[in-house]
Each structure stands twice: as structure tokens, then as C-alpha cells.
N, C-alpha and C. Protein backbone atom coordinates (compact mmCIF):
# COMPACT_ATOMS: atom_id res chain seq x y z
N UNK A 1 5.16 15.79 -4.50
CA UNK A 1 4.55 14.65 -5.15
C UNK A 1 3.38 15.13 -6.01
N UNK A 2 3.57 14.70 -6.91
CA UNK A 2 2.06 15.17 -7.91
C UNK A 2 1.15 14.00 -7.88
N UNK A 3 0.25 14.20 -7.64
CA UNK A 3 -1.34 13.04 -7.78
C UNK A 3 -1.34 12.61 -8.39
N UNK A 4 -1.72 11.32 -9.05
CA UNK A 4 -1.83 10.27 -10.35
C UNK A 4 -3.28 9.45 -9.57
N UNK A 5 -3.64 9.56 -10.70
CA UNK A 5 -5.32 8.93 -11.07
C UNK A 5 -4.80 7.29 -10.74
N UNK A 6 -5.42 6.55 -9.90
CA UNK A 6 -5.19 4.72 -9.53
C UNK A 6 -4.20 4.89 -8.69
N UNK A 7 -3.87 5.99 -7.91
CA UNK A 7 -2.97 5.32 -6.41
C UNK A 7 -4.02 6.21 -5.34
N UNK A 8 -4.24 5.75 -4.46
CA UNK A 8 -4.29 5.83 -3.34
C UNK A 8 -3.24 6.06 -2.46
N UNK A 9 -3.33 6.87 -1.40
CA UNK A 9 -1.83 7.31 -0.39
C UNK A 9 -2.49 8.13 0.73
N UNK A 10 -1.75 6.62 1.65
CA UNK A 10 -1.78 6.60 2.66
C UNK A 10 -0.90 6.55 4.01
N UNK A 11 -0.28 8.06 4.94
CA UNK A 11 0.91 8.08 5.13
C UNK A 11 0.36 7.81 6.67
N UNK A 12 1.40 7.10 7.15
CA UNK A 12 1.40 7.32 8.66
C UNK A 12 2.62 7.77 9.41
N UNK A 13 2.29 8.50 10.77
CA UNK A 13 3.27 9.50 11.47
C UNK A 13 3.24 8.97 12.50
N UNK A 14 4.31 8.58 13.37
CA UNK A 14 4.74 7.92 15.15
C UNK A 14 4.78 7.09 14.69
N UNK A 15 4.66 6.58 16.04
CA UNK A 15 4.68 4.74 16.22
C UNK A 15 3.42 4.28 15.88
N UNK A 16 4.16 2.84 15.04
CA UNK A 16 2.70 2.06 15.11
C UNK A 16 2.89 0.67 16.22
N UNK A 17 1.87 1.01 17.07
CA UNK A 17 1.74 0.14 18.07
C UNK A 17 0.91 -0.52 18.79
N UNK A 18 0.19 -1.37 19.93
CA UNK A 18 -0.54 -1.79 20.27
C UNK A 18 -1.38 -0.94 20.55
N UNK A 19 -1.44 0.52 20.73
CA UNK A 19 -2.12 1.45 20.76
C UNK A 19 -2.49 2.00 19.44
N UNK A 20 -1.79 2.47 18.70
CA UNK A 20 -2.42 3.03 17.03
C UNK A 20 -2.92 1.84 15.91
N UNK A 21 -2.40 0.76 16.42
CA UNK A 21 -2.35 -0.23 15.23
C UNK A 21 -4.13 -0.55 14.61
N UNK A 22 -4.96 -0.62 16.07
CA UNK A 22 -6.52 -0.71 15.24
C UNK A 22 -6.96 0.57 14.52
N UNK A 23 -6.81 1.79 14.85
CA UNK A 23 -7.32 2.78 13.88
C UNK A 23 -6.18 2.62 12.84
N UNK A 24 -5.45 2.09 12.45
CA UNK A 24 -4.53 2.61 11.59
C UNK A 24 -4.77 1.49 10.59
N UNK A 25 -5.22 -0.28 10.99
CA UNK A 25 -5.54 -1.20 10.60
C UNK A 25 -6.95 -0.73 9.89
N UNK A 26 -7.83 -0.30 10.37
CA UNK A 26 -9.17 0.39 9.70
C UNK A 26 -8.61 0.90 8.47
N UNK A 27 -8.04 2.13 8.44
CA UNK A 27 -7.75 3.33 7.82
C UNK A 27 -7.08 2.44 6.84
N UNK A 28 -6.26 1.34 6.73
CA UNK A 28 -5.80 0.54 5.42
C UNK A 28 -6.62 0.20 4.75
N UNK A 29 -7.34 -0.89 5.39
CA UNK A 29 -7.95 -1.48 5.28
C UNK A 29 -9.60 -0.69 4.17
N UNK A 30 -9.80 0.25 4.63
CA UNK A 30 -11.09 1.06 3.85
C UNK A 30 -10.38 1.86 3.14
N UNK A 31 -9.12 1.95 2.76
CA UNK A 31 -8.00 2.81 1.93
C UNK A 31 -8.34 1.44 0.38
N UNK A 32 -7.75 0.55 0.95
CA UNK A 32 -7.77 -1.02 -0.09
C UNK A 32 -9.24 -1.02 -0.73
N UNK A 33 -10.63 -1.43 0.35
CA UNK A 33 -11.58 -1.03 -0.14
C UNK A 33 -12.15 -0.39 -1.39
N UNK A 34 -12.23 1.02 -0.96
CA UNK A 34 -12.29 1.97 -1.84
C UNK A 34 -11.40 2.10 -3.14
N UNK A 35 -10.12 1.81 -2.85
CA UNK A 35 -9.18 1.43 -4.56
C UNK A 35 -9.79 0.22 -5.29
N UNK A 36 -10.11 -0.92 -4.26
CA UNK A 36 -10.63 -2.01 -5.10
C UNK A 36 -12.49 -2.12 -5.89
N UNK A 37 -13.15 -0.40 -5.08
CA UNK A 37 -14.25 -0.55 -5.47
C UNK A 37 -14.40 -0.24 -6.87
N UNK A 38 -15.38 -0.97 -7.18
CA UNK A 38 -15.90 -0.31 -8.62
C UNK A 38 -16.22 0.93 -8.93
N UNK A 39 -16.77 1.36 -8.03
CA UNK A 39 -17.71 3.26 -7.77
C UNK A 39 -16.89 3.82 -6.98
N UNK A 40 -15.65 4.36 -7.39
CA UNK A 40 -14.84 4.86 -6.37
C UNK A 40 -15.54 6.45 -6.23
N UNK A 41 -15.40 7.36 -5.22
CA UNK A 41 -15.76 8.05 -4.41
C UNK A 41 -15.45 9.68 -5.56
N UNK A 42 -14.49 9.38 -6.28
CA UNK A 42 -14.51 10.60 -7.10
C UNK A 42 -13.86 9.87 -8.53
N UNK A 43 -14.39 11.15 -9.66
CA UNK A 43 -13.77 10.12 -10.82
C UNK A 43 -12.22 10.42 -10.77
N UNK A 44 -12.05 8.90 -11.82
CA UNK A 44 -11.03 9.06 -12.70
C UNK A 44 -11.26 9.14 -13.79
N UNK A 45 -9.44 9.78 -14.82
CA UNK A 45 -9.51 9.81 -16.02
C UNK A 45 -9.06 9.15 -16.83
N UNK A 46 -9.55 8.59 -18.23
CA UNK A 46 -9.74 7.63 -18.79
C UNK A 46 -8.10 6.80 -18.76
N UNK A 47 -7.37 7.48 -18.68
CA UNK A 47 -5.22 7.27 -18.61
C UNK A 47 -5.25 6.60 -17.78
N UNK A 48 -6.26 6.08 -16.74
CA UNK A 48 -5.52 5.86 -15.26
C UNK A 48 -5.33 4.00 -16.22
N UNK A 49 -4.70 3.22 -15.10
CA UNK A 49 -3.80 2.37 -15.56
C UNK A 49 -4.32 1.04 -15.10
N UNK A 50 -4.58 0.20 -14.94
CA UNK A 50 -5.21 -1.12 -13.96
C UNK A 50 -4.90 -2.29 -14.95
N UNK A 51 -4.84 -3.48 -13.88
CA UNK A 51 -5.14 -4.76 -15.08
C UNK A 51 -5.95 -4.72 -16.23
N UNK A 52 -6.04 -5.76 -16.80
CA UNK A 52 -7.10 -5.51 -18.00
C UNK A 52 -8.39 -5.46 -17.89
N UNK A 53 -9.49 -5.30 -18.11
CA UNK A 53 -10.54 -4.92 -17.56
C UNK A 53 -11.33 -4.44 -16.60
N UNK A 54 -10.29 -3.38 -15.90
CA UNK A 54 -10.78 -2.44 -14.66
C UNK A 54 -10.86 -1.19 -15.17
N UNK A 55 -11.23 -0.61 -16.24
CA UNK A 55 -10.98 0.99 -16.56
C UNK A 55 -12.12 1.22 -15.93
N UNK A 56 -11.82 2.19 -15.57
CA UNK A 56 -12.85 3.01 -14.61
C UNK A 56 -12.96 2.43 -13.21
N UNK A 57 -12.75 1.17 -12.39
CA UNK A 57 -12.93 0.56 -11.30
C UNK A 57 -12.53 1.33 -10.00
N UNK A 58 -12.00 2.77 -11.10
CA UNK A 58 -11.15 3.50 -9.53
C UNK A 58 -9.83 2.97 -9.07
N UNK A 59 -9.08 3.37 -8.42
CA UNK A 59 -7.71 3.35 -8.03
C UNK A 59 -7.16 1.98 -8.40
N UNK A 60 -6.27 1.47 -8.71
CA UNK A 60 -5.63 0.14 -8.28
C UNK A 60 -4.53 0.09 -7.54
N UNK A 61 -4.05 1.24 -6.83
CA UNK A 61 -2.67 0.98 -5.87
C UNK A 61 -2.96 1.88 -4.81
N UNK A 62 -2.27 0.97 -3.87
CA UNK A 62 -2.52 1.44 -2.16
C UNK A 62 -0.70 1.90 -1.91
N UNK A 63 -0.50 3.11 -1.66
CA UNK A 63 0.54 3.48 -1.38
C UNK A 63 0.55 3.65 0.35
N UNK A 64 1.24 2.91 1.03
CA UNK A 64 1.63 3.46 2.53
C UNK A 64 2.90 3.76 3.13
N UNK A 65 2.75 4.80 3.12
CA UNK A 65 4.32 5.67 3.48
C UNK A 65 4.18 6.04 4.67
N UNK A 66 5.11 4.94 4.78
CA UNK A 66 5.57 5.07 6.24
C UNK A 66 7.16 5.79 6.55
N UNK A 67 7.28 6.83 5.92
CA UNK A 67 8.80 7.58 5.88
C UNK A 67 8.35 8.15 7.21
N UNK A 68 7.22 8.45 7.96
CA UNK A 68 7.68 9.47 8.97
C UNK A 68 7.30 8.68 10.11
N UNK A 69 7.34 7.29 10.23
CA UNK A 69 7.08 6.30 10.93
C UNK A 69 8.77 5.82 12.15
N UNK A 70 8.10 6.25 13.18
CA UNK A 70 9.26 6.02 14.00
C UNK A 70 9.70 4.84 14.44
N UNK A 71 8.56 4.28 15.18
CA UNK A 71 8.38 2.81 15.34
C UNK A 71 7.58 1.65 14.94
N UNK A 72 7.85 0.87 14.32
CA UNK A 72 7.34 -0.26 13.84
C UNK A 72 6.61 -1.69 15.06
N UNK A 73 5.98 -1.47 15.60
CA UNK A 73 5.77 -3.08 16.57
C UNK A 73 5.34 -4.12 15.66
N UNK A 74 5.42 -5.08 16.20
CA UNK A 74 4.96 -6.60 15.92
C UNK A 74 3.62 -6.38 15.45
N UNK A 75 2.36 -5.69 16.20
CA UNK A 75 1.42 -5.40 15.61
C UNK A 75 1.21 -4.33 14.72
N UNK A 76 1.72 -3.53 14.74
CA UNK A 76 1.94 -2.87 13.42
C UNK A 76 2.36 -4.05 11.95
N UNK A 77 3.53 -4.98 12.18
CA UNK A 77 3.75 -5.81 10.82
C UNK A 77 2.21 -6.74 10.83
N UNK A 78 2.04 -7.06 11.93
CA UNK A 78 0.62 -7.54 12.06
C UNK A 78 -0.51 -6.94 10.78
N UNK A 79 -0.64 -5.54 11.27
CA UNK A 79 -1.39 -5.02 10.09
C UNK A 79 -0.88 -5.05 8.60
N UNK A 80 0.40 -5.02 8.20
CA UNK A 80 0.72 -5.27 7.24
C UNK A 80 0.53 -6.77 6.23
N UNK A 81 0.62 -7.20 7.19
CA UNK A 81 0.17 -8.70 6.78
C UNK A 81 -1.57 -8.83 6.72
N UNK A 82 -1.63 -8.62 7.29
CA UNK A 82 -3.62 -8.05 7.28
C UNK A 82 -3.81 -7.22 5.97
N UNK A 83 -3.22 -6.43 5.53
CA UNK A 83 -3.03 -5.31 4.38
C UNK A 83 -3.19 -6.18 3.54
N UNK A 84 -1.66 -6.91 3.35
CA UNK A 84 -1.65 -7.93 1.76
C UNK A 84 -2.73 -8.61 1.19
N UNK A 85 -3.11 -9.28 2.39
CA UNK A 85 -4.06 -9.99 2.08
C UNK A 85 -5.41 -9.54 1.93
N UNK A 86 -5.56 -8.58 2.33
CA UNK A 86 -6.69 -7.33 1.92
C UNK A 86 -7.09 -6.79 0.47
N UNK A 87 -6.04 -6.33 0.86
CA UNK A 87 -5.38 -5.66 -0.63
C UNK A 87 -5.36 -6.63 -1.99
N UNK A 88 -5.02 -8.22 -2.04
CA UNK A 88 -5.18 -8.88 -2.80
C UNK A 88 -6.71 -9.36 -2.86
N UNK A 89 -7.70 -9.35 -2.10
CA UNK A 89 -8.94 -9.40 -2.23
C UNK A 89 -9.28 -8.68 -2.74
N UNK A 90 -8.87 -7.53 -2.83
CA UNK A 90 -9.93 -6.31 -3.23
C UNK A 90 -9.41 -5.98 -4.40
N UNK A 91 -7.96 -7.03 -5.34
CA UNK A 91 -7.47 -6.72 -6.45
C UNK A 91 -6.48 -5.52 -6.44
N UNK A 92 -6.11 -4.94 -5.44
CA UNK A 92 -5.08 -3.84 -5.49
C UNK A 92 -3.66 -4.05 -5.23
N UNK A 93 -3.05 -3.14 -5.92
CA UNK A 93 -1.28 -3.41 -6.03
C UNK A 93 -1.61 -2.84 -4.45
N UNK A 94 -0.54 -3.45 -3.71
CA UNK A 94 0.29 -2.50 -2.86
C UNK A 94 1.46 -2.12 -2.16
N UNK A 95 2.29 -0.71 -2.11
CA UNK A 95 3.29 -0.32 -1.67
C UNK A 95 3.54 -0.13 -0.58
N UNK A 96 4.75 0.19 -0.48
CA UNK A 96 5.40 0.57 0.80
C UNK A 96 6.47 1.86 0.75
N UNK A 97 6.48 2.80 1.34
CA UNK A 97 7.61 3.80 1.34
C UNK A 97 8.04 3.92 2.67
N UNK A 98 9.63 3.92 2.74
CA UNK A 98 10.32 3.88 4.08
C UNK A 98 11.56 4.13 3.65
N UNK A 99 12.62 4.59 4.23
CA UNK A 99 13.65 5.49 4.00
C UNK A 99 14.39 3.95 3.83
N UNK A 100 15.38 3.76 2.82
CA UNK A 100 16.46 2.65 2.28
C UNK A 100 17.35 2.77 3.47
N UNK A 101 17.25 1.41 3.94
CA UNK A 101 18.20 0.84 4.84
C UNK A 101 18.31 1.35 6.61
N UNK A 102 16.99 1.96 6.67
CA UNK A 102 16.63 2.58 7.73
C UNK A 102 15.99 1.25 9.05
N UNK A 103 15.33 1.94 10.27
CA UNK A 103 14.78 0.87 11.30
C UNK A 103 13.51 0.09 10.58
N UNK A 104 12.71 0.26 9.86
CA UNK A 104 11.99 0.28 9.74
C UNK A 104 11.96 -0.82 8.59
N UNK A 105 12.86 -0.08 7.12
CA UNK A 105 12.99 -1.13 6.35
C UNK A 105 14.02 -2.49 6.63
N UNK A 106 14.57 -1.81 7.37
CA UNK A 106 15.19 -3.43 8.13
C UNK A 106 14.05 -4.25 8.85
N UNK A 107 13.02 -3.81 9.48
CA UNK A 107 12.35 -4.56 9.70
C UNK A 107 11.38 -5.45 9.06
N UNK A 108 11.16 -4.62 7.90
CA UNK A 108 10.14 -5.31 6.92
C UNK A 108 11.05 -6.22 6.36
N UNK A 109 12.30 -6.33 6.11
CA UNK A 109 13.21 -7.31 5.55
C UNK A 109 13.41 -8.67 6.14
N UNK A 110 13.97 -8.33 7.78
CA UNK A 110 13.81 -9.08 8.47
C UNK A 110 12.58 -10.12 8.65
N UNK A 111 10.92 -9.50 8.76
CA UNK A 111 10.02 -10.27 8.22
C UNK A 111 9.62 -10.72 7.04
N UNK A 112 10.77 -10.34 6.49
CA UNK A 112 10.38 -10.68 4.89
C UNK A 112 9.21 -10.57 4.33
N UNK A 113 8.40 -9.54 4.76
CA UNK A 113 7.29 -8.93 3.86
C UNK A 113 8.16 -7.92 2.49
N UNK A 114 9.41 -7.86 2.82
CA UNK A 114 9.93 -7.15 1.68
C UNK A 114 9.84 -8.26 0.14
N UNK A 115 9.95 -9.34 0.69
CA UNK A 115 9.66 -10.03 -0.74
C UNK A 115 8.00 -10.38 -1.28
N UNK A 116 7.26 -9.41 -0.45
CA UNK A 116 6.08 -9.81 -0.99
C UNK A 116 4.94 -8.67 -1.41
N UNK A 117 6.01 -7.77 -0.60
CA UNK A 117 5.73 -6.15 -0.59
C UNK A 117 6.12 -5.11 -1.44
N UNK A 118 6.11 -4.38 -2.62
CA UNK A 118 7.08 -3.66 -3.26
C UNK A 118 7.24 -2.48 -2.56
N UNK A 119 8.56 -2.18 -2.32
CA UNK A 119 9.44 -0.86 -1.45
C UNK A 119 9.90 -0.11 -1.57
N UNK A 120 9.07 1.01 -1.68
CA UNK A 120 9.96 2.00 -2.00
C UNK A 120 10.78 2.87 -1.51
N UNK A 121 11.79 3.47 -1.80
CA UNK A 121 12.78 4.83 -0.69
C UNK A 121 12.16 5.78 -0.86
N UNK A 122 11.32 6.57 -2.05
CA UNK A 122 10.44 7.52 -1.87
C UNK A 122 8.97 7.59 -2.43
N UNK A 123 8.22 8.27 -2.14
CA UNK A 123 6.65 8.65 -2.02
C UNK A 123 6.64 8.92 -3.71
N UNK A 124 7.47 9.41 -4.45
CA UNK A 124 7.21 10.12 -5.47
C UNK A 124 7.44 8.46 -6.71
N UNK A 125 8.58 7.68 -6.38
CA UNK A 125 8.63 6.57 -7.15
C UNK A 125 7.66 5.58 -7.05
N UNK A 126 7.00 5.84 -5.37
CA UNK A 126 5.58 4.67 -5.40
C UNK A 126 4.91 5.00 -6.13
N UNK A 127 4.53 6.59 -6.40
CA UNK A 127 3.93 7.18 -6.95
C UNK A 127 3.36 6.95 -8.19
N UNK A 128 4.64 7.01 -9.07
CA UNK A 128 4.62 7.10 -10.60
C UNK A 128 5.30 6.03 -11.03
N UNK A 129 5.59 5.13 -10.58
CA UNK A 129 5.88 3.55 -11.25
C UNK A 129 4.61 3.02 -11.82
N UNK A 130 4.84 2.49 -12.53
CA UNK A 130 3.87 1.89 -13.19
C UNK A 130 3.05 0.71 -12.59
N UNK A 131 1.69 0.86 -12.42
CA UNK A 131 0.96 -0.11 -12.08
C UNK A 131 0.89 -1.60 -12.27
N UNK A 132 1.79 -2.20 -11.64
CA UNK A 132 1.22 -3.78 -12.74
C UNK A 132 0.31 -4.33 -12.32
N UNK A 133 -0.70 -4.15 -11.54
CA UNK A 133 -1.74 -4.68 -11.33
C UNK A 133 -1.53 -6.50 -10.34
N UNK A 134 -0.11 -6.70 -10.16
CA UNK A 134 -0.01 -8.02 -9.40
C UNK A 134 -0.38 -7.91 -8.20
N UNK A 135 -0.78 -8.21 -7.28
CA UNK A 135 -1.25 -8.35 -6.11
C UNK A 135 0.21 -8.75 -5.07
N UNK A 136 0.32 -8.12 -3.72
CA UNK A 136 1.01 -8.72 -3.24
C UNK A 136 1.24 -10.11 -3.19
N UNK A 137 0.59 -10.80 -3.01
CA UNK A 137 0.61 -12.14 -2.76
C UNK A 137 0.52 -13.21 -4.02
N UNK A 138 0.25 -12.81 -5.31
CA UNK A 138 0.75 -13.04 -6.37
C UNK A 138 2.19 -13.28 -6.64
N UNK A 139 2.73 -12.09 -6.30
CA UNK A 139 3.78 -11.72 -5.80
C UNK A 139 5.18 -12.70 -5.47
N UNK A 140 4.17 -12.96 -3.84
CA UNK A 140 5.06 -13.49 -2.94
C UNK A 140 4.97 -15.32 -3.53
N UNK A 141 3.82 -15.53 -3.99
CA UNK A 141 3.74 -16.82 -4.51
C UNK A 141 4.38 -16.82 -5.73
N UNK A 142 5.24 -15.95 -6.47
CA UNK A 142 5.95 -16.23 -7.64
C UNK A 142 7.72 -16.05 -7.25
């Protein structure tokens, strides 16, 4: 995967469960933050991509790749839903990576965060797709 200036990426490994789900809920959560801050933590360059009047605001996309994610719990989608709505506060796109047609993306389907979530099969297409700057929940309300 090569780095691009306005994503953020953020992978998680095991299960997410009633046990990992609060540090892992943090770790989104100040992932979203920091993309949605104005003074992000290191620069970017002038190319990077955002709605219209964010140049320079630092990141606008939260990538979470969950390809090496074994198990999914209820509180784990928990955090995801916590995410969106995060993530649309703080003005940031955000993704999802999980292997096509696997446990996992069946599950996000099944909760139908897949229609509110954009999904990807790999790390490298969350990657370098183009930013549109919609918010999940923009999104899911269109």
C-alpha cells in the first residue's frame, strides 16, 4: 500500500469483542478526531483532496481494515455505529476493508451498515479512491 496525504488507516487484528471493543472504540474514535482536526499532527501536501474548503484541515478519510479481523461481536458493530456517527461529526469520509463475501462482511451486510458504510475488498482501493468528502450518514440518509 502506498500512503496518500487525507486517509488515515486504521487496521485491527483478532476479535473484536466485549473485551477489545473499548480500546479499539478509543483508537477510532481519536483516529476520526485527528482526520477531522484542523492542526493535524503532521503536514500535508497541498494535492491532498477534501470537500471544498478544508485544504490543509488534515486527513479527510478514516480507513478501518478489518481484513485480519477474525471475529466481529455485537459490540464490536456497536463501535462501528459509534464510528459513523463520529466520523460524521468530525466531517470525515469513512471506510471499511474486509475480505468480499467473507464472516465479517456478511455481517456488516446483515446489519446493514454496508449501506451506510463504503466497503472495501482491499486496503489499497480504500486507499486511493477518491475522496468524496460525504459522510457516512449523509450517505445512509440518501
Amino acid at each position: 500500500m502506498t500512503p496518500r496525504a487525507g486517509v488515515v488507516v486504521v487496521r485491527a487484528v483478532g476479535e473484536i469483542d466485549l473485551l477489545t471493543a473499548i480500546a479499539w472504540r478509543r483508537t477510532l474514535r481519536a483516529s476520526a478526531s485527528i482526520a477531522g482536526s484542523p492542526n493535524p499532527p503532521v503536514p500535508l501536501t497541498a494535492s491532498s483532496s477534501g470537500p471544498p474548503g478544508t485544504a490543509g484541515r488534515g486527513p479527510r478519510r478514516v480507513v478501518c481494515d478489518l481484513s485480519a479481523v477474525t471475529f466481529l461481536g455485537a459490540t464490536g458493530l456497536g463501535v462501528l455505529v459509534d464510528l459513523t456517527a463520529h466520523a460524521a461529526t468530525c466531517g470525515v469520509e469513512l471506510c471499511l476493508v474486509t475480505e468480499d463475501r467473507g464472516p465479517v462482511w456478511r455481517l456488516l451486510c446483515l446489519s446493514g451498515l454496508d449501506r451506510c458504510i463504503v466497503i472495501h475488498p482491499h486496503l489499497d482501493q480504500a486507499v486511493s479512491s477518491p475522496i468524496s468528502g460525504e459522510s457516512a450518514l449523509s450517505r445512509a440518509a440518501s
